[in-house]
Structures are given as structure tokens and as C-alpha cells.
Protein backbone atom coordinates (compact mmCIF):
# COMPACT_ATOMS: atom_id res chain seq x y z
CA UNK A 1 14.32 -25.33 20.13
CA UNK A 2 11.95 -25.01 17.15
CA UNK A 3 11.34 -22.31 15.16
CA UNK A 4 8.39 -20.69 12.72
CA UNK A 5 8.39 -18.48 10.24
CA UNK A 6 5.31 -15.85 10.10
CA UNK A 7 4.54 -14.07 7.38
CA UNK A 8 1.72 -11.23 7.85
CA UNK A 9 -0.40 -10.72 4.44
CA UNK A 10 -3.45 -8.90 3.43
CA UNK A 11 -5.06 -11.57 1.54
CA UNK A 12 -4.29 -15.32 2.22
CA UNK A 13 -5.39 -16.67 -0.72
CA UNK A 14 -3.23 -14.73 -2.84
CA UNK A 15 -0.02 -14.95 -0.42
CA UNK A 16 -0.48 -18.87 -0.46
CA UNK A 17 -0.25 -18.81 -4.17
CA UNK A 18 2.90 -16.64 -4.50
CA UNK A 19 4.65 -18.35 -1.96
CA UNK A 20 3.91 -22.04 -3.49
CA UNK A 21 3.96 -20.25 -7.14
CA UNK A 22 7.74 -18.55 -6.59
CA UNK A 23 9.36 -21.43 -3.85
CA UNK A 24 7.35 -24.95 -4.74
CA UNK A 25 5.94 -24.89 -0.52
CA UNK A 26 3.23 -26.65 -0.40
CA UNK A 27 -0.21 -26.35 2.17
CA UNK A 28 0.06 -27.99 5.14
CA UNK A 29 -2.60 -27.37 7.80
CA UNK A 30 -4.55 -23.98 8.07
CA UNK A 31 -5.93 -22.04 11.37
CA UNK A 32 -9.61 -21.50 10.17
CA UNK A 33 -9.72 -18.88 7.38
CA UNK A 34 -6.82 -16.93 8.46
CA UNK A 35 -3.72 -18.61 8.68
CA UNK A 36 -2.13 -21.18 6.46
CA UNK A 37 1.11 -23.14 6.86
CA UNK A 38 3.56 -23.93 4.22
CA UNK A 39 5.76 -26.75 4.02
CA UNK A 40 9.01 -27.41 1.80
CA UNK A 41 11.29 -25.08 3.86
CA UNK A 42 14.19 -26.28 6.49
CA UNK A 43 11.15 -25.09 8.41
CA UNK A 44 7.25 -24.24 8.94
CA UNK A 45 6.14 -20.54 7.05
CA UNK A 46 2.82 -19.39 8.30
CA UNK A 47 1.13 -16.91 6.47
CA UNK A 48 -1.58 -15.03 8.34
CA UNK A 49 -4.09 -12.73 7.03
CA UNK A 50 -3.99 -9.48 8.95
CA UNK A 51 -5.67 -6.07 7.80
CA UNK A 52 -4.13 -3.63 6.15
CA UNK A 53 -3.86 -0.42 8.49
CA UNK A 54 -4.58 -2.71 11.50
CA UNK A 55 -2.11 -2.44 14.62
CA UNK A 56 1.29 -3.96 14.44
CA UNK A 57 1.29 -5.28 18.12
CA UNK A 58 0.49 -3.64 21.38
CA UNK A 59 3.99 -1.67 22.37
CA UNK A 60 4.14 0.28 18.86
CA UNK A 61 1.67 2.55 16.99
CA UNK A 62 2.84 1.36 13.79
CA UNK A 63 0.11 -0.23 11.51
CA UNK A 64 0.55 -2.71 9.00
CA UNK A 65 1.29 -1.33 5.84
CA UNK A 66 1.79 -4.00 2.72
CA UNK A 67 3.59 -1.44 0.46
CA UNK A 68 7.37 -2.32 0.52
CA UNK A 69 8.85 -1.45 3.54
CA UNK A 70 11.67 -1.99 5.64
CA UNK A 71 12.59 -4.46 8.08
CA UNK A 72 15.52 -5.63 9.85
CA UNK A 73 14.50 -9.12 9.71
CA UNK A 74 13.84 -10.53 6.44
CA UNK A 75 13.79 -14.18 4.36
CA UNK A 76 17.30 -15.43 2.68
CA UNK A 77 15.88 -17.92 0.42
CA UNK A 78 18.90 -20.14 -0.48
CA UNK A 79 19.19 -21.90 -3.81
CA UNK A 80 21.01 -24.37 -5.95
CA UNK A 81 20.09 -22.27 -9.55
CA UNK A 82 19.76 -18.35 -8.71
CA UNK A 83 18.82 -17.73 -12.35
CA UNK A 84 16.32 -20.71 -12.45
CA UNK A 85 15.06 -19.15 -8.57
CA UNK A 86 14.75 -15.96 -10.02
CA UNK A 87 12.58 -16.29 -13.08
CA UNK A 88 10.38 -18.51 -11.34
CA UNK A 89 9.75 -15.88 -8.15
CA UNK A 90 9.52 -12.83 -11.05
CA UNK A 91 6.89 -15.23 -13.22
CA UNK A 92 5.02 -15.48 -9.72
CA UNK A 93 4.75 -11.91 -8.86
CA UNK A 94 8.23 -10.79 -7.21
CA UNK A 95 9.69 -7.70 -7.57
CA UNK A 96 13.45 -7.24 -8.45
CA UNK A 97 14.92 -4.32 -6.65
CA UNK A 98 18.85 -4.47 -7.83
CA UNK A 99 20.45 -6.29 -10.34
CA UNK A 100 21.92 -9.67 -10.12
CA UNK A 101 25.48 -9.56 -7.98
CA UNK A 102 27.87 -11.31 -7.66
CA UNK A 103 30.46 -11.77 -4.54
CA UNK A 104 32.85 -13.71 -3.17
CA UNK A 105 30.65 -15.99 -1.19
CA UNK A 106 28.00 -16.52 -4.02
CA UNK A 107 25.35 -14.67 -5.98
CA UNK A 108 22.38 -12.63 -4.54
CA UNK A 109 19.23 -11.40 -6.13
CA UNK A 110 17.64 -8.39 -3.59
CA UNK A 111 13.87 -9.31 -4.32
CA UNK A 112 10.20 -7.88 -2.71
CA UNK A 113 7.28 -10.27 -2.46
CA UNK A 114 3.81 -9.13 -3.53
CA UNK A 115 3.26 -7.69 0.18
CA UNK A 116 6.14 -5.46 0.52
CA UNK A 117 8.17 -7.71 2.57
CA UNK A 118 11.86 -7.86 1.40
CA UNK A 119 13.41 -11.03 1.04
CA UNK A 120 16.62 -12.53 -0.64
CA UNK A 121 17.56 -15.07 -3.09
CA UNK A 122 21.17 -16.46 -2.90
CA UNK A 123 23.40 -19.27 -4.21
CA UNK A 124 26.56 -20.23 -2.22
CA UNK A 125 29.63 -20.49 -4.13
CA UNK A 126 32.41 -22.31 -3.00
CA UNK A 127 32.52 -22.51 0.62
CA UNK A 128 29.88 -19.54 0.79
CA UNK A 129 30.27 -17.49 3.82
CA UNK A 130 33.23 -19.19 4.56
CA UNK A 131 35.08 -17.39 1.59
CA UNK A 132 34.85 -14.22 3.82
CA UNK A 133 35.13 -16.16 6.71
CA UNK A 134 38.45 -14.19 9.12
CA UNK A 135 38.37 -17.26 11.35
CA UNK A 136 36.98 -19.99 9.13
């Protein structure tokens, strides 16, 4: 199985310079002037340009809406250097919703990109999840 990562965003050109700004991806190919894929991750991010307001898909009414919002699905970005992550994603344009934490699996930083979409930056300590791990 392969999988993709798509990111929705109101204005490509903008979104492609966050994303490579804030996480050092870098363009791969594009879809005419609409949709651009990133490389650098464990796997493909597309970003595609999709109107603000427009529909969501065809079995909800929701509309795309690029203020921060909620999702249950969301990006972990995980990192060798949280601080180093972090002041490189805030100098791009991220927003930091909570302060740094700490826990017994490692560090996370609770961050927003520039399109509302929620996302997370976190450094495994130890054995990471496996610190919490019942059956580990």
C-alpha cells in the first residue's frame, strides 16, 4: 500500500512556501496550476488549491473554511530538535496554540499552519510511545 498526504489550501503559492519555509520539503512535480507535491517527508504531501467557501465533497454541506478549524485527522510532524522545529515553523508563519510540553514519551508543540489546519510537532524521548506503552 502507498499512501499521500493532501493538504487543501487557498493559495498554492503561498502554502508551497510555508510548507518548504517551516519543514525544508522541497517541489517535486505539480498538476497544472493547482496542485503541487512536496518531497522530504517519509511520504508525498500534495497541496491543492481549492476555494475558500467551495464544497467540501459531495456527502456533506460543509464548505471549506481556511480559518483554524478542527479536524480529527491532522499532521504529527516528528523531529530530532523540537526547539530548533519550532522557531523555524513560527519564523515561517505557524501559529503556536499551547505552550511547549513535556511528557513521558517526548515533547510536543500543538501548532496551526497558515490555513487553519492543525498539526503537531514532537520529539521522541527515550523509547517514545513505548514509555506509555501497557504491552510494550
Amino acid at each position: 500500500m502507498e499512501m499521500l498526504v493532501n493538504i487543501d489550501v487557498e493559495n498554492l503559492e503561498q502554502a508551497a512556501n510555508f510548507y518548504t519555509s517551516a519543514f525544508g520539503l522541497r517541489p517535486g512535480r505539480r498538476i497544472g496550476a493547482a496542485g503541487l507535491e512536496l518531497l522530504g517527508a517519509a511520504v508525498p504531501i500534495w497541496l491543492l488549491q481549492k476555494a475558500a467557501g467551495s464544497a467540501a465533497g459531495p456527502a456533506t454541506a460543509q464548505a471549506r473554511s481556511y480559518q483554524r478549524h478542527w479536524t480529527p485527522l491532522h499532521l504529527d510532524i516528528v523531529v530530532d530538535d523540537i526547539e530548533a522545529a519550532l522557531r523555524r515553523a513560527l519564523a515561517a508563519g505557524a501559529i503556536q496554540e499551547a505552550p511547549l510540553a513535556t511528557h513521558a514519551w517526548g515533547k510536543l508543540a500543538l501548532m496551526a499552519d497558515p490555513f487553519g489546519h492543525g498539526f503537531c510537532l514532537i520529539q521522541f524521548l527515550g523509547r517514545g510511545y513505548d514509555e506509555i506503552c501497557d504491552a510494550c
